[in-house]
Protein backbone atom coordinates (compact mmCIF):
# COMPACT_ATOMS: atom_id res chain seq x y z
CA UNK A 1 70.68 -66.21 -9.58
CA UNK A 2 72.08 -63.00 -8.02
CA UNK A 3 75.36 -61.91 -6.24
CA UNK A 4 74.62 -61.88 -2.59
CA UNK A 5 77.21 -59.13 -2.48
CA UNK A 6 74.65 -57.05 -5.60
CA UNK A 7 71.52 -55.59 -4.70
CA UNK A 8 69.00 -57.05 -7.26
CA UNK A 9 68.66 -54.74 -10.17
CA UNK A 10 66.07 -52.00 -9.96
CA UNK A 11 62.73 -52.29 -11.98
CA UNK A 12 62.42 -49.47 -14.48
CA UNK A 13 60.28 -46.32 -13.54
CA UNK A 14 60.70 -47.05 -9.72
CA UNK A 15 62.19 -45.85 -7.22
CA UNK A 16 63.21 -48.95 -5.41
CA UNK A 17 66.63 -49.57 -4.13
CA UNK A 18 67.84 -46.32 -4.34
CA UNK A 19 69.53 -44.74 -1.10
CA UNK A 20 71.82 -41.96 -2.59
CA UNK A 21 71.36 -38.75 -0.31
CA UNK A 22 70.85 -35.39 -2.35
CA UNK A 23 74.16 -33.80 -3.37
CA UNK A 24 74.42 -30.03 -1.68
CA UNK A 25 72.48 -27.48 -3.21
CA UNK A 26 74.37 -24.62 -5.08
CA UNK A 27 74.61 -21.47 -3.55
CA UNK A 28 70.84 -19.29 -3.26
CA UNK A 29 69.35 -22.52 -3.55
CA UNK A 30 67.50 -25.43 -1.09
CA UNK A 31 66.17 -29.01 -1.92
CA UNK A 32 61.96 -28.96 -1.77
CA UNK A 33 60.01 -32.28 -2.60
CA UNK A 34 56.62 -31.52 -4.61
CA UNK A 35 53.84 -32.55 -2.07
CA UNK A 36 52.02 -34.23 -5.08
CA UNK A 37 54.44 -36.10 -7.01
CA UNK A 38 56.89 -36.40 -3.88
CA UNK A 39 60.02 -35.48 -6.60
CA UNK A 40 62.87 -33.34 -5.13
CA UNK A 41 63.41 -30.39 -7.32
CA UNK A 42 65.64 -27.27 -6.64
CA UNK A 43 63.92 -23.67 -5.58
CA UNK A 44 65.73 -20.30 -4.54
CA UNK A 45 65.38 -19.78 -0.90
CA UNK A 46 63.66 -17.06 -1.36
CA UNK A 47 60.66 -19.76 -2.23
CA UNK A 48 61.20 -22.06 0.55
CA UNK A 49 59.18 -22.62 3.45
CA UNK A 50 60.77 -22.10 6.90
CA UNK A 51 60.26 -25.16 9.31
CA UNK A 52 60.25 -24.57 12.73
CA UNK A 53 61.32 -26.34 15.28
CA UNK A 54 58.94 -28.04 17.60
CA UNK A 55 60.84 -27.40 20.52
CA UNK A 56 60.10 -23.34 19.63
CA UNK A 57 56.84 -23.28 19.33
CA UNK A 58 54.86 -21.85 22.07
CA UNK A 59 53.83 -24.21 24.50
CA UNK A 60 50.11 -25.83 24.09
CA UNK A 61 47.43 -25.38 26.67
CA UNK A 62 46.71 -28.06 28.85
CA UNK A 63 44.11 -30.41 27.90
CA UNK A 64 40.50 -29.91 28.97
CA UNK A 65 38.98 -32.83 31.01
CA UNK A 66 35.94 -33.40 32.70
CA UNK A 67 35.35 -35.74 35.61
CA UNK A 68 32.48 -38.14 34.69
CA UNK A 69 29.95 -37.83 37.18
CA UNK A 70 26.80 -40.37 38.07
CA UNK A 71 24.42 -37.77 36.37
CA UNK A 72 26.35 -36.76 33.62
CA UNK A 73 25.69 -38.12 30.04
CA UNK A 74 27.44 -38.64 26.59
CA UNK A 75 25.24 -36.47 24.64
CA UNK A 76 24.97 -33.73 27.66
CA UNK A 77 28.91 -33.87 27.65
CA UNK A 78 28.91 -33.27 23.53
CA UNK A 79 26.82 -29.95 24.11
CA UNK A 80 28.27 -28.89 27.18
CA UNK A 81 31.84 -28.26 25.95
CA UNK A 82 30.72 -28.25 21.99
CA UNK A 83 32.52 -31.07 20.51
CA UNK A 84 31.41 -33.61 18.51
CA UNK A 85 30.27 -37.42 20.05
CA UNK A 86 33.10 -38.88 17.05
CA UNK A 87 35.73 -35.97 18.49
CA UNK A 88 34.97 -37.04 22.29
CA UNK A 89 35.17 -40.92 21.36
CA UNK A 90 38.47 -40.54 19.14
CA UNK A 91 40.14 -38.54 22.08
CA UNK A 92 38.82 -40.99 25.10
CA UNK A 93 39.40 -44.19 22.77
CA UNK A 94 35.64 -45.47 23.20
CA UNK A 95 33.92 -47.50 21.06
CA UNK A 96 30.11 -46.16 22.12
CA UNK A 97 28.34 -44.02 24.70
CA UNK A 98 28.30 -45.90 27.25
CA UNK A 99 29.85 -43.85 30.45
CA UNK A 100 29.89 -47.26 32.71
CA UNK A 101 32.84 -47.94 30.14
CA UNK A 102 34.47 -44.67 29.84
CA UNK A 103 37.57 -43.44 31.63
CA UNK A 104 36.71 -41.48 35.41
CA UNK A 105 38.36 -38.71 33.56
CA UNK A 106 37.66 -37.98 30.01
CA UNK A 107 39.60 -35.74 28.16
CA UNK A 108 37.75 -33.03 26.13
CA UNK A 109 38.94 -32.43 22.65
CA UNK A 110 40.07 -28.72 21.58
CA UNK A 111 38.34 -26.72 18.49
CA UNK A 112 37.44 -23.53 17.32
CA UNK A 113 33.34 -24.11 19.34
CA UNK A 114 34.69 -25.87 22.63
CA UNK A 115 35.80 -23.44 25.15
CA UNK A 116 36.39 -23.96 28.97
CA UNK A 117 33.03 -24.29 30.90
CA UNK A 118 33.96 -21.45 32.85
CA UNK A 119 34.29 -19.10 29.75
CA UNK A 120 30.81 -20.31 28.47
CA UNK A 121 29.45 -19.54 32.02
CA UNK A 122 28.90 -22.83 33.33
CA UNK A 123 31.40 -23.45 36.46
CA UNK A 124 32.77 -26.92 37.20
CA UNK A 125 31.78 -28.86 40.39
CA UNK A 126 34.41 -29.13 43.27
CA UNK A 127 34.48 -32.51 42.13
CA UNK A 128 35.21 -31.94 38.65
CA UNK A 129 38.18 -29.85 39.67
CA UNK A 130 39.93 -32.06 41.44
CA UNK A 131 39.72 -35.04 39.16
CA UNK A 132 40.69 -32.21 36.64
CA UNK A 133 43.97 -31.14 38.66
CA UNK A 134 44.70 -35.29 39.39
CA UNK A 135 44.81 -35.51 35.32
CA UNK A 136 46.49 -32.25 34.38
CA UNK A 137 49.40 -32.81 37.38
CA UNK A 138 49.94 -36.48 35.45
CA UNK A 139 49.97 -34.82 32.40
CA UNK A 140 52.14 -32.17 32.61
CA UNK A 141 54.48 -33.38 35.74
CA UNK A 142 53.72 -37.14 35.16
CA UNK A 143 53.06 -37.03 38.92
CA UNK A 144 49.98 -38.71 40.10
CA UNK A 145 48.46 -36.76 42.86
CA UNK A 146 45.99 -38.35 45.16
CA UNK A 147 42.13 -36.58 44.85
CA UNK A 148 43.05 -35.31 48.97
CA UNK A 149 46.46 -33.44 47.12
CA UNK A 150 44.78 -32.26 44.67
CA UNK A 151 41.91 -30.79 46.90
CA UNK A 152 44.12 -29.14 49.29
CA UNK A 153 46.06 -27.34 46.32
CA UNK A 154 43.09 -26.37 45.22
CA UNK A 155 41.63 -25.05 48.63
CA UNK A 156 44.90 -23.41 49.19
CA UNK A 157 44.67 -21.58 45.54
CA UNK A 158 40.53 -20.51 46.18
CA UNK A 159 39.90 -23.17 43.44
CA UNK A 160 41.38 -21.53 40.88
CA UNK A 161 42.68 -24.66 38.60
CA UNK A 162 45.28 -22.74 37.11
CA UNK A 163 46.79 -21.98 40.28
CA UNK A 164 46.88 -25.22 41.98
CA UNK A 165 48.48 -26.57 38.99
CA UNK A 166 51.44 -24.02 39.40
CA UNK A 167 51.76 -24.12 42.77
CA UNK A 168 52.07 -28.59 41.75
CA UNK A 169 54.93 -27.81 39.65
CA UNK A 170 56.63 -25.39 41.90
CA UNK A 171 56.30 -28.02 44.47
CA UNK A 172 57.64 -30.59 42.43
CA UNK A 173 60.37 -29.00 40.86
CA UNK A 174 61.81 -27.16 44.58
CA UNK A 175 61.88 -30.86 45.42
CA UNK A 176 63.73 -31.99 42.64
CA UNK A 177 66.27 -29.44 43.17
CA UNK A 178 66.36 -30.39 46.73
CA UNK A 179 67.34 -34.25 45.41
CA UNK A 180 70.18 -32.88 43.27
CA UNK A 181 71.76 -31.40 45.93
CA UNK A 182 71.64 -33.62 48.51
């Protein structure tokens, strides 16, 4: 029987049990761990990778979406925007391609072959762009807009999407300011 108060003895050859942190690195030199064998080994820091910070990288775009109409299908989504029917499932969480089941709003996975329908010539319906500005203003405000909201932003920007989703934030943060100082 063991000690409560021991930790059980380590098997031999693992690395079970142990919690030690590193000791500091001498001077010109950082702590790496080998990808492959996941050992910690000492390199100059001349060697090491620099990590950066999420919170410094440049923001991403917002998502693409498209707004699933009666006449649309799975396949003619795939080739419209490029992506892949496994990509379009994985990102929507669908199990087959079946629109009845899928989302109002699906959300368009990014590559290297799927640009924006406008940039491929093919313009969104007024439709599509204001189930597209209802999704990006939850997205990036995590305010849900009604579709009427959403269409007068976009009447008041000429139905330019990227527009109306400024002129959203700008609303929505001047009226968060206006709570603080009240």
């Amino acid at each position: 029987m063991y000690n409560r108060a021991l930790p059980p003895p380590r098997q031999p050859g693992t690395y079970a049990g142990l919690s030690k942190p590193l000791p500091d690195p001498p001077k010109g030199q950082v702590w790496a761990q080998d990808a492959s064998s996941r050992e910690w080994k000492l390199v100059p820091t001349t060697t090491h990778q620099i990590i950066i910070d999420v919170d410094d990288a440049p923001p991403s775009p917002p998502p693409l979406c498209h707004a699933v109409l009666p006449t649309d299908t799975f396949g003619g989504i795939c080739l419209r925007y490029g992506v892949t029917p496994i990509a379009l499932r994985r990102a929507n969480k669908m199990l087959g391609d079946d629109l009845k089941l899928a989302p109002d709003v699906l959300v368009i996975p990014s590559n290297e072959k799927s640009a924006r329908p406008e940039a491929r010539g093919k313009s969104q319906t007024k439709e599509q762009k204001v189930a597209s500005l209802v999704f990006r203003a939850k997205l990036t405000t995590k305010v849900e807009l009604a579709k009427s909201e959403a269409r007068a932003y976009l009447e008041i920007a000429g139905w330019d999407a990227n527009a109306a989703i400024e002129a959203v934030e700008a609303d929505i943060a001047r009226s968060a300011e206006e709570t603080r100082s009240s």
